[in-house]
C-alpha atoms as a PDB file:
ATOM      1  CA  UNK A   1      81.077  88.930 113.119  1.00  0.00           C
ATOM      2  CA  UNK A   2      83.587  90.350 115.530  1.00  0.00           C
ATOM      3  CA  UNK A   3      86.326  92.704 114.398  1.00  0.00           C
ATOM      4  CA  UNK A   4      89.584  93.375 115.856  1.00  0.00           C
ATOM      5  CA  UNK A   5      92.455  95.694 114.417  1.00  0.00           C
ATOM      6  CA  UNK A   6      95.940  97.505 115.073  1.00  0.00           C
ATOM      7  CA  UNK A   7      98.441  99.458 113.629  1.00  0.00           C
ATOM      8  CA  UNK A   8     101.957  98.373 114.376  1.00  0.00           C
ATOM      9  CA  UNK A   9     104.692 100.666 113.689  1.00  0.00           C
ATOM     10  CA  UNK A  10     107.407  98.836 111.328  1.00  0.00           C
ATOM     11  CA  UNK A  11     110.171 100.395 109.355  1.00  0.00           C
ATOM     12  CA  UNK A  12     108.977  98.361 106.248  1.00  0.00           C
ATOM     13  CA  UNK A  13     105.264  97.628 106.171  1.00  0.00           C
ATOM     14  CA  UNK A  14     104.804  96.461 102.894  1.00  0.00           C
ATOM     15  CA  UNK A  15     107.655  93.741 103.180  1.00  0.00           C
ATOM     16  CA  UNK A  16     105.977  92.578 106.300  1.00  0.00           C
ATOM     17  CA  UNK A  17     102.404  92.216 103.946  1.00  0.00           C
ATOM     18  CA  UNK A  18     104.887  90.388 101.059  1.00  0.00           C
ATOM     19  CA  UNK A  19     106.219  87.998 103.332  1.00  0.00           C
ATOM     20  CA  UNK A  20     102.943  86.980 105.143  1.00  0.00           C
ATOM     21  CA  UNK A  21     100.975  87.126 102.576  1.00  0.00           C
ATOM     22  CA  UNK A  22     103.524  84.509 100.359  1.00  0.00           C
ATOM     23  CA  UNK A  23     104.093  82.614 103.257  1.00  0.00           C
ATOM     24  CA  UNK A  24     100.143  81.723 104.292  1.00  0.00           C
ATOM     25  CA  UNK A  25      99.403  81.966  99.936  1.00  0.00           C
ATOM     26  CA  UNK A  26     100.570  77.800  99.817  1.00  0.00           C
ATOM     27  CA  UNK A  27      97.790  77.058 102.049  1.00  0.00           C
ATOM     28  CA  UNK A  28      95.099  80.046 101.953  1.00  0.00           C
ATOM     29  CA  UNK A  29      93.474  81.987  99.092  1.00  0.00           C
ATOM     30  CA  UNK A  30      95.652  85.088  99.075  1.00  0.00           C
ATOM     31  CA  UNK A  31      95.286  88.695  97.174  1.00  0.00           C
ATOM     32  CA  UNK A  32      98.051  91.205  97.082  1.00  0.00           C
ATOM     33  CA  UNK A  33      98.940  94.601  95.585  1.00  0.00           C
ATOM     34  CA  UNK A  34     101.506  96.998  96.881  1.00  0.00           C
ATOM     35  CA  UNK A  35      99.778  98.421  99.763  1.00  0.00           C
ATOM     36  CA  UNK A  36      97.370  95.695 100.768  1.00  0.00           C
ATOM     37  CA  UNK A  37      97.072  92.021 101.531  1.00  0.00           C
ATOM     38  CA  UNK A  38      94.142  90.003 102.116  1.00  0.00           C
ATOM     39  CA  UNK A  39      94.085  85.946 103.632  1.00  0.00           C
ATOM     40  CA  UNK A  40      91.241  83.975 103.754  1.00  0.00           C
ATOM     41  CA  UNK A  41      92.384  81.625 107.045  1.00  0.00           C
ATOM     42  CA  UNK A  42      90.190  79.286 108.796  1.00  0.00           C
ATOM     43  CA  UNK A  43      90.091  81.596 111.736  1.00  0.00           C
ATOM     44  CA  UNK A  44      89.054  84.275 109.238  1.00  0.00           C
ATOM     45  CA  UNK A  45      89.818  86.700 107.359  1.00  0.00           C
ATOM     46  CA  UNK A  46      92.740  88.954 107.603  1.00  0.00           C
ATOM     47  CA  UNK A  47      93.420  92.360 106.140  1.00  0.00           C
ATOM     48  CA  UNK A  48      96.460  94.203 105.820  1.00  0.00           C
ATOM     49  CA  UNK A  49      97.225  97.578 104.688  1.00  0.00           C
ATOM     50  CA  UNK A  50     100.276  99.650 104.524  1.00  0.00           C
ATOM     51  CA  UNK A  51     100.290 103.292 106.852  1.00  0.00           C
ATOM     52  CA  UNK A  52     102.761 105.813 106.864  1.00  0.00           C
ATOM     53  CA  UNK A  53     105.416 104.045 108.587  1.00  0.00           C
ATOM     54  CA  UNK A  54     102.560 101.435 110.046  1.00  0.00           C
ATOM     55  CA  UNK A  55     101.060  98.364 109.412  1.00  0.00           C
ATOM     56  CA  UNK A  56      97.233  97.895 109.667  1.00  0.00           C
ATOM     57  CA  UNK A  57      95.800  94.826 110.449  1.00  0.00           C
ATOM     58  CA  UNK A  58      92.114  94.010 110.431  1.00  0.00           C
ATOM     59  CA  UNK A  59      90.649  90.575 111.611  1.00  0.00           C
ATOM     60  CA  UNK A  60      87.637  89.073 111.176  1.00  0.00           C
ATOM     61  CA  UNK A  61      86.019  85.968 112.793  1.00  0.00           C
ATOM     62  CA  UNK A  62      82.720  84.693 113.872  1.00  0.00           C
ATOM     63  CA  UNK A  63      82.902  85.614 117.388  1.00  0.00           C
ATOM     64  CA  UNK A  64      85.105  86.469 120.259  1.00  0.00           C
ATOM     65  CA  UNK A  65      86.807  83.420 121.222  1.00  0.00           C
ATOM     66  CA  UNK A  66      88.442  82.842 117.484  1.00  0.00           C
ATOM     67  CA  UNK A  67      89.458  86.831 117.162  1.00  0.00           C
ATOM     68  CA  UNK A  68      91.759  85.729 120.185  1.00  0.00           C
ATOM     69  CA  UNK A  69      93.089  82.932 118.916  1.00  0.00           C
ATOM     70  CA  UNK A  70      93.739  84.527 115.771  1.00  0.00           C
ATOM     71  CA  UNK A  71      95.221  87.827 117.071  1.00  0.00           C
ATOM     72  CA  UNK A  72      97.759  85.382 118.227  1.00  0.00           C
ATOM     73  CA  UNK A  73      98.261  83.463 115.260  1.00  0.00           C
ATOM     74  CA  UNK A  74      98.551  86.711 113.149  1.00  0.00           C
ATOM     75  CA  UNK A  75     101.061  88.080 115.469  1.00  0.00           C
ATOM     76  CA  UNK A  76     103.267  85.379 115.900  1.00  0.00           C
ATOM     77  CA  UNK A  77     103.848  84.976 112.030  1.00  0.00           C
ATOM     78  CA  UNK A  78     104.370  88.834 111.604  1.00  0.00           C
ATOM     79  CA  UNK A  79     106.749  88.988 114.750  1.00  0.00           C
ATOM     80  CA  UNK A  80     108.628  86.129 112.406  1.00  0.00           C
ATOM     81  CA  UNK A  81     108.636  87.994 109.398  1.00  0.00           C
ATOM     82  CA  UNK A  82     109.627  90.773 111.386  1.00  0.00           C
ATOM     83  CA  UNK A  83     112.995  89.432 111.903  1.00  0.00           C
ATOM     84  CA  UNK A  84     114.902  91.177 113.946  1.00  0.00           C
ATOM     85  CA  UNK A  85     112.507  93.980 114.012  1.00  0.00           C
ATOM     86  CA  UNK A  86     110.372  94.150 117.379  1.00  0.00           C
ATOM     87  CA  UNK A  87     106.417  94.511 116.531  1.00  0.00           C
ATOM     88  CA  UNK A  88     104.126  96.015 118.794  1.00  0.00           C
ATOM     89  CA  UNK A  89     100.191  94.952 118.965  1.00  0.00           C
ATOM     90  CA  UNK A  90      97.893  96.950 120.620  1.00  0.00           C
ATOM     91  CA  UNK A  91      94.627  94.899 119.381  1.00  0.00           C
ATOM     92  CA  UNK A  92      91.031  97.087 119.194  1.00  0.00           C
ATOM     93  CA  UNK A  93      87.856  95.375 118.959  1.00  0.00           C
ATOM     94  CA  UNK A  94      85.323  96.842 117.111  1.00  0.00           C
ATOM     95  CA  UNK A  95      82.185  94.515 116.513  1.00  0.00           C
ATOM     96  CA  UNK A  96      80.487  97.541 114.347  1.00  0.00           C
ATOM     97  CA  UNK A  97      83.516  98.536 112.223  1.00  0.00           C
ATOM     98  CA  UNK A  98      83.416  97.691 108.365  1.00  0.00           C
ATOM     99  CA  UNK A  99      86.809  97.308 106.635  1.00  0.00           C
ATOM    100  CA  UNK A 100      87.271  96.076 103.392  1.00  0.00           C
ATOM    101  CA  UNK A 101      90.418  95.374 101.472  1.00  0.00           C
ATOM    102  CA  UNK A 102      89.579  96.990  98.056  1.00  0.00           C
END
């Protein structure tokens, strides 16, 4: 299992976990509280939480290759539920890390 993660700054994290979260829920087993989100994608699995004025993300996939291709996919679909609000990914892998979403 390989593990990547950031924390964006955003001036509304838990909108930005709403929005994904509803938008990948017609295609993806989805859970969702107030202050965290949890997709089960192909790629893996992707964790959100909400920080003080930050966004984590945690992503899990079976090995290196897919964590790239889904830091991208991740990104791109926060960057549009963004909206005009600029994101910032600094993505840290972290094969060892355990994160869970409840």
């Amino acid at each position: 299992m390989t593990v990547s993660s950031a924390w964006i700054a955003s001036q509304d994290p838990p909108r930005l976990i709403r929005r994904l979260c509803k938008h990948w829920a017609h295609k993806f087993p989805v859970s969702l509280d107030e202050r965290r989100g949890e997709i089960q994608l192909p790629l893996g699995r992707c964790l959100l939480q909400v920080g003080d004025g930050q966004l984590e993300v945690c992503l899990q996939a079976s090995d290196a290759e897919q964590i790239q291709r889904f830091q991208q996919v991740v990104a791109e679909h926060l960057q549009r539920m963004a909206g005009d609000e600029t994101l910032d990914f600094a993505w840290r892998d972290d094969e060892a890390r355990q994160h869970t979403a409840g």
